[in-house]
Protein backbone atom coordinates (compact mmCIF):
# COMPACT_ATOMS: atom_id res chain seq x y z
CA UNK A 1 279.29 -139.13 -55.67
CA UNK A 2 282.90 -137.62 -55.87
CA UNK A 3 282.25 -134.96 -53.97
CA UNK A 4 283.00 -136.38 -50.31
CA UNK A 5 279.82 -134.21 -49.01
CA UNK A 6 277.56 -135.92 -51.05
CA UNK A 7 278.98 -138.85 -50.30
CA UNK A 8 278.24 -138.75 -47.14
CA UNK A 9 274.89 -137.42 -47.29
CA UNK A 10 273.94 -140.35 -49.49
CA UNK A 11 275.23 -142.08 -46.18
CA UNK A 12 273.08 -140.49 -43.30
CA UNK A 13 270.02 -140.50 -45.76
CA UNK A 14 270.73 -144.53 -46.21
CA UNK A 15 271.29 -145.17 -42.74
CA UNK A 16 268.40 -143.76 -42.15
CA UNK A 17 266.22 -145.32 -44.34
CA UNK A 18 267.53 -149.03 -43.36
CA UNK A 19 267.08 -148.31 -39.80
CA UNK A 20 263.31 -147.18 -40.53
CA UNK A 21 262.26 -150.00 -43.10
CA UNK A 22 263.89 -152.57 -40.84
CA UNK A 23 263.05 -151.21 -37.70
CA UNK A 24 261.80 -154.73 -36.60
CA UNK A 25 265.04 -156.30 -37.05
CA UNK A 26 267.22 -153.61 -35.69
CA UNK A 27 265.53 -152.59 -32.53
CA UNK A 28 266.74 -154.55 -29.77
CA UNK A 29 263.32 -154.29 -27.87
CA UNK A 30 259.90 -153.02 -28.56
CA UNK A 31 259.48 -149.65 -29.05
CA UNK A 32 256.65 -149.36 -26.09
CA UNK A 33 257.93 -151.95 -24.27
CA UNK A 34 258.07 -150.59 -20.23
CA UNK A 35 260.98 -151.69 -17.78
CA UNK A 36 260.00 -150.75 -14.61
CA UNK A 37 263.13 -151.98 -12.86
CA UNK A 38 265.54 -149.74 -14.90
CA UNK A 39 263.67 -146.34 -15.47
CA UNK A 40 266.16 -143.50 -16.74
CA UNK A 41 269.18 -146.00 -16.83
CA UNK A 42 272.00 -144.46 -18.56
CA UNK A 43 273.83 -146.28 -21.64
CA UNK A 44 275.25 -149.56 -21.15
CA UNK A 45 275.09 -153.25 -22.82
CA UNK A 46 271.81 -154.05 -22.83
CA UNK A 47 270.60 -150.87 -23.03
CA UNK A 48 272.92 -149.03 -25.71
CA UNK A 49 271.48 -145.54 -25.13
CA UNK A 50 269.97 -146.29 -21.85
CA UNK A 51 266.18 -146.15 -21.14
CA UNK A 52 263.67 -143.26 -20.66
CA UNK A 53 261.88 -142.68 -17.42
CA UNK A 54 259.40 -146.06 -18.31
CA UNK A 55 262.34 -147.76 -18.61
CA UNK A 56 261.95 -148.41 -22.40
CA UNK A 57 264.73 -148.41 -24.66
CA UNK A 58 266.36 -145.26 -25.84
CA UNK A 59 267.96 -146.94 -29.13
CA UNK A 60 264.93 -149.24 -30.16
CA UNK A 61 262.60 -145.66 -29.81
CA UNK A 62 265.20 -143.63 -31.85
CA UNK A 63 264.93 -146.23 -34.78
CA UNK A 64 261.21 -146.45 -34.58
CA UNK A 65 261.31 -142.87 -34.84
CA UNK A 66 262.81 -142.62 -38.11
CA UNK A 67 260.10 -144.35 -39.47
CA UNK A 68 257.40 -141.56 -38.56
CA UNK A 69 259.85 -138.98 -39.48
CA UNK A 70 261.27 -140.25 -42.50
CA UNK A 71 256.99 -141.12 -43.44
CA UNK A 72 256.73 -137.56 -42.55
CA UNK A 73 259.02 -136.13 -44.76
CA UNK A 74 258.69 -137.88 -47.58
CA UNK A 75 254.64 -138.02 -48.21
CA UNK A 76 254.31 -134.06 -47.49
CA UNK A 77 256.71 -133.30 -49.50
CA UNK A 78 255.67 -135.74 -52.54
CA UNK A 79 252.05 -133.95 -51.48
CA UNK A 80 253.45 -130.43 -52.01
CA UNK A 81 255.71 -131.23 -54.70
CA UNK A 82 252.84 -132.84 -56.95
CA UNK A 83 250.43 -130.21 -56.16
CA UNK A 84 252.57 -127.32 -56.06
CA UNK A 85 254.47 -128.33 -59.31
CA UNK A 86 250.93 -129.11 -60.95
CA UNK A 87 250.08 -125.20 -59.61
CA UNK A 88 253.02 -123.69 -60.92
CA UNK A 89 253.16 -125.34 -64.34
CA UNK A 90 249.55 -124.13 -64.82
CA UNK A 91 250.16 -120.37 -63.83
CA UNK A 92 253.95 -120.09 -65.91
CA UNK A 93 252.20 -121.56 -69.11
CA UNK A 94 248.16 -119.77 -69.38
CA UNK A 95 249.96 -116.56 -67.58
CA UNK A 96 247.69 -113.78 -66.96
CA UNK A 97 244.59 -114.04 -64.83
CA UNK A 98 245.44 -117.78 -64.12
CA UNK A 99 248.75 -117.19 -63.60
CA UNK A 100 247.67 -113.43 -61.09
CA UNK A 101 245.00 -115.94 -59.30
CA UNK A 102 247.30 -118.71 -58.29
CA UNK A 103 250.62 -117.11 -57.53
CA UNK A 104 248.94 -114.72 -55.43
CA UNK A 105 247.22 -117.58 -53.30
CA UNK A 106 250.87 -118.99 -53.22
CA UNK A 107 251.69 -115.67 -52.02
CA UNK A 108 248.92 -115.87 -49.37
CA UNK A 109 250.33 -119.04 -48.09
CA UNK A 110 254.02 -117.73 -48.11
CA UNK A 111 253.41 -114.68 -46.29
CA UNK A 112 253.06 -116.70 -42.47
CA UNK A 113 255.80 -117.77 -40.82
CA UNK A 114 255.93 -121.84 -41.87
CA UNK A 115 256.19 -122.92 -38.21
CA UNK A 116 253.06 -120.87 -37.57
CA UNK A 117 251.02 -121.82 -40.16
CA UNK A 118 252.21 -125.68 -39.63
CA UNK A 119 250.79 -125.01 -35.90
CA UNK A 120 247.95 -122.90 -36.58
CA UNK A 121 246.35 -126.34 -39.35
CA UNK A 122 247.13 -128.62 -36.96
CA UNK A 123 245.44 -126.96 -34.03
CA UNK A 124 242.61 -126.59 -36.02
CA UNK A 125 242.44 -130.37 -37.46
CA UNK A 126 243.80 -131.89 -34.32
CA UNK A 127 246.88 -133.02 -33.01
CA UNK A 128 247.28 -136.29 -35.43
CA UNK A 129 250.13 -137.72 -37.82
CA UNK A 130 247.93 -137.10 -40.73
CA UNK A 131 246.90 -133.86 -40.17
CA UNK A 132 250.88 -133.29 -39.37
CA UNK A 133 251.90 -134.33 -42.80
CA UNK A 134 248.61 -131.69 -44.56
CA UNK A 135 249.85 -128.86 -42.35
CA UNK A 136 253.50 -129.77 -43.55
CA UNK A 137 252.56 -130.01 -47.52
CA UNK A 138 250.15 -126.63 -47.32
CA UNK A 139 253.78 -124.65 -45.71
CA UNK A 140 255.86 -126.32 -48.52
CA UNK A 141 253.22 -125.38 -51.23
CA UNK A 142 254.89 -122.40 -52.21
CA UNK A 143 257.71 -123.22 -52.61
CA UNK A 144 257.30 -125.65 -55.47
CA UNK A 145 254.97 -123.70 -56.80
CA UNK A 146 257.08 -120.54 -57.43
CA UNK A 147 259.95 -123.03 -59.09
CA UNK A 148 257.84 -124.67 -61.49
CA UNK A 149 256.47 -121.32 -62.24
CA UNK A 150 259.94 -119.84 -63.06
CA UNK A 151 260.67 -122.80 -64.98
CA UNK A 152 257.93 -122.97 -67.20
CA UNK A 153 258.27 -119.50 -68.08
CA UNK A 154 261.36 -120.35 -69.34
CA UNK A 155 260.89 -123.31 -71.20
CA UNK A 156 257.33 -122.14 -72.74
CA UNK A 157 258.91 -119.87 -75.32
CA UNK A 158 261.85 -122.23 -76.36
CA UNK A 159 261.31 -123.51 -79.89
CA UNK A 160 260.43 -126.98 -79.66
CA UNK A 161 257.65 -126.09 -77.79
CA UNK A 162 256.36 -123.54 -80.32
CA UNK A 163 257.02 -126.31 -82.84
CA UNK A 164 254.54 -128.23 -80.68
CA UNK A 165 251.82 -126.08 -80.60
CA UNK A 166 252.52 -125.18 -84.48
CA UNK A 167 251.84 -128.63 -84.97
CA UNK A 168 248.56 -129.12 -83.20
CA UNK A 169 249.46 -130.80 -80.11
CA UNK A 170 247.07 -130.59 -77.21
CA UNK A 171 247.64 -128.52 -74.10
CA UNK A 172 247.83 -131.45 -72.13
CA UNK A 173 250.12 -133.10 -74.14
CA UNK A 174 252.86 -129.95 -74.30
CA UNK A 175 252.33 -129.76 -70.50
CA UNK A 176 253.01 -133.25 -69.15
CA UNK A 177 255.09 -134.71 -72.01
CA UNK A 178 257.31 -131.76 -73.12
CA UNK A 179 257.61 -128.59 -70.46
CA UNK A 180 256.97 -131.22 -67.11
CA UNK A 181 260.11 -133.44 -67.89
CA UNK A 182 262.52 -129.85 -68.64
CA UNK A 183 261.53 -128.28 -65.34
CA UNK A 184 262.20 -131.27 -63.09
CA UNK A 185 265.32 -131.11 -61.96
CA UNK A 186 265.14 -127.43 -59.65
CA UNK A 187 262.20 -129.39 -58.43
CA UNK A 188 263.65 -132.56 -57.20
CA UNK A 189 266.33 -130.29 -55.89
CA UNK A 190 263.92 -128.34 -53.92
CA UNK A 191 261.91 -130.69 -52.62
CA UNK A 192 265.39 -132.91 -51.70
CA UNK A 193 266.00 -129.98 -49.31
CA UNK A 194 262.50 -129.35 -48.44
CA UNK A 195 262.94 -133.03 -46.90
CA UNK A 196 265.17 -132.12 -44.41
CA UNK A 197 262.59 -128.52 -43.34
CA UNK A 198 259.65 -131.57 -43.32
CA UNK A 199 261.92 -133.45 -40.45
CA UNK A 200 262.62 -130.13 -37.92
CA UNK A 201 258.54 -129.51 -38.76
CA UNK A 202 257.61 -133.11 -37.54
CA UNK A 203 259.93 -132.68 -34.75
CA UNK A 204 258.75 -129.15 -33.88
CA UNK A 205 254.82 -130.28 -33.88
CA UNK A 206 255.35 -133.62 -32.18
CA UNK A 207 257.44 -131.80 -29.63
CA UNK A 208 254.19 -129.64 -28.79
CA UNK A 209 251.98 -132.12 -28.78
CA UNK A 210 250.62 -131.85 -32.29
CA UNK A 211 251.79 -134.29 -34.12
CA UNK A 212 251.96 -138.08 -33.67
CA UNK A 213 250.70 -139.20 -30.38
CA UNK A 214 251.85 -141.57 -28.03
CA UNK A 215 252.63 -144.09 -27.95
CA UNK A 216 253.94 -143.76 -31.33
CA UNK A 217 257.54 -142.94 -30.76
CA UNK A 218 258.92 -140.22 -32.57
CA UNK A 219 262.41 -138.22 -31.93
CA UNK A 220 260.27 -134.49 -31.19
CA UNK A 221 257.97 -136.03 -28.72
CA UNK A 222 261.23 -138.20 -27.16
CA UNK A 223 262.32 -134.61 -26.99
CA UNK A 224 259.62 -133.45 -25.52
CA UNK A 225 259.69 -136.11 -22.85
CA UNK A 226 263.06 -136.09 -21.74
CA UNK A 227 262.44 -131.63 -20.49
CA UNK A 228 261.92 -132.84 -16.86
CA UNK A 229 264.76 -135.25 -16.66
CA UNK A 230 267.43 -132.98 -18.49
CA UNK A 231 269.94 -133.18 -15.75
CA UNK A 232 269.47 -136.57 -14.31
CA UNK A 233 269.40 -138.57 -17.59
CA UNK A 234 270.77 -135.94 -20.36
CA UNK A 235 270.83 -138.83 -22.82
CA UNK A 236 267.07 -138.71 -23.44
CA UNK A 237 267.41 -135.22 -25.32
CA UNK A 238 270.97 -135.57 -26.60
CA UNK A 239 270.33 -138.71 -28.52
CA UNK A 240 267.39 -137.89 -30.20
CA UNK A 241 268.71 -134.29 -31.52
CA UNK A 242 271.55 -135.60 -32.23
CA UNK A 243 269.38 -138.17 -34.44
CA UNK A 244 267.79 -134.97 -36.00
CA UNK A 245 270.78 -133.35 -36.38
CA UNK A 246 272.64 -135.78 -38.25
CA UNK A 247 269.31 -136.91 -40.35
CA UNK A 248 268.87 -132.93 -41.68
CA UNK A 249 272.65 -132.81 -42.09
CA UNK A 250 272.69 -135.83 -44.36
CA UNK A 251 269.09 -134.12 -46.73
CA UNK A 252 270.94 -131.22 -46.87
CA UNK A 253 274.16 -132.45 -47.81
CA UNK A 254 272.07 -134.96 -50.64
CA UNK A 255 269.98 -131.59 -51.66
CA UNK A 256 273.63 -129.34 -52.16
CA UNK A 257 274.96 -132.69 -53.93
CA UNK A 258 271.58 -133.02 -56.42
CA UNK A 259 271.80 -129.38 -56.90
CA UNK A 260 275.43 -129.39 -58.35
CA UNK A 261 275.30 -132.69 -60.54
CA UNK A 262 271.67 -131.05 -62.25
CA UNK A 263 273.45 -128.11 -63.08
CA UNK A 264 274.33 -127.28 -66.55
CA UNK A 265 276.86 -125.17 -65.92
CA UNK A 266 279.02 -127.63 -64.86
């Protein structure tokens, strides 16, 4: 927290969570609620960041929205970091065919393009919020995977863990109570800026129609809505990218900041 970066990523992310839990107190109106005598009114009182072409407000949407994306990010990524740091922890320590059958699924999985692969599961399984947050844990997989693996090479041949087997502990035991707890920090540092790749992702799908549908406001598909009124009412896009903007800007500022303090180096 003395580095003024980190500081102010611990800001954004903090804003962002209080506007999403308390949505219900912050937005001035309804999410979904219509005004049909001030469609695509520009920002004034009343109407902070004006209203979208049904009229509804731009600022009360934009705060609803961080509760899908923030949901979003957050469960794929605890999906994909449990299962991929469960994956990789199982490959580094029984190596060999385990280790050759896993990694090279992983590698499977890692050789499409994320944004395609994200698209490709959710055309399959349907444009949905759900199947938004699978598609977004299967791309981040990998990733996990591959850092728990490194890790747990690592850690599997330092000496208290030899002491541990010398003495008879169980596999499971070495694995969740000794190796897990010295390879979790490059995983909570991943998956800190794996956050903000889970927010564009959201935003990309639910800007093409595969993600959460409407009603459900969320800042890609206010995105996606505001393409045929770009010059008469700009602030439909520009306030929701900005939101994304200054939402990945604060995870990635948070993920540089975890990175640093976890390092040993310093």
């Amino acid at each position: 927290m003395r580095d003024p970066r980190t500081a102010l990523g611990v800001a954004v992310v903090t804003l962002a969570i209080a506007a999403a839990l308390g949505a219900p107190l912050l937005a001035p109106y309804a999410p979904d609620l219509p005004d049909f005598v001030n469609p695509l009114a520009p920002p004034a009182p009343g109407h902070w960041l004006g209203t979208d072409e049904l009229g509804r407000d731009v600022l009360s949407r934009i705060i609803y929205g961080a509760r899908t994306s923030l949901f979003v990010g957050i469960l794929s990524v605890a999906v994909a970091g449990i299962a991929g740091t469960a994956l990789g922890l199982i490959a580094g320590y029984f190596g060999r065919v385990v280790d050759a059958l896993i990694m090279r699924l992983m590698d499977i999985i890692f050789a499409f393009p994320s944004i395609l692969l994200a698209l490709a599961i959710t055309a399959v399984l349907g444009p949905s919020l759900n199947n938004a947050v699978l598609a977004i844990a299967v791309v981040n997989l990998p990733v996990f995977a591959r850092v728990a693996r490194a890790q747990t090479l690592v850690v599997r041949e330092l000496d208290f863990v030899e002491a541990k087997r010398a003495l008879g502990f169980d596999t499971a035991n070495i694995l969740l109570r000794t190796i897990l707890p010295n390879i979790l920090a490059p995983v909570i540092v991943q998956g800190s800026l794996l956050f903000a790749s889970a927010i564009i992702t959201e935003s990309y799908l639910s800007f093409l129609g595969l993600g959460a549908q409407p009603p459900t406001a969320t800042w890609g598909n206010m995105l996606r809505n505001a393409i045929g009124f770009m010059e008469m009412a700009p602030w439909l896009a520009v306030f929701p990218g900005a939101a994304i903007f200054l939402t990945v800007l604060g995870c990635n500022l948070l993920g540089d900041g975890l990175r640093d303090g976890f390092d040993p180096r310093d």
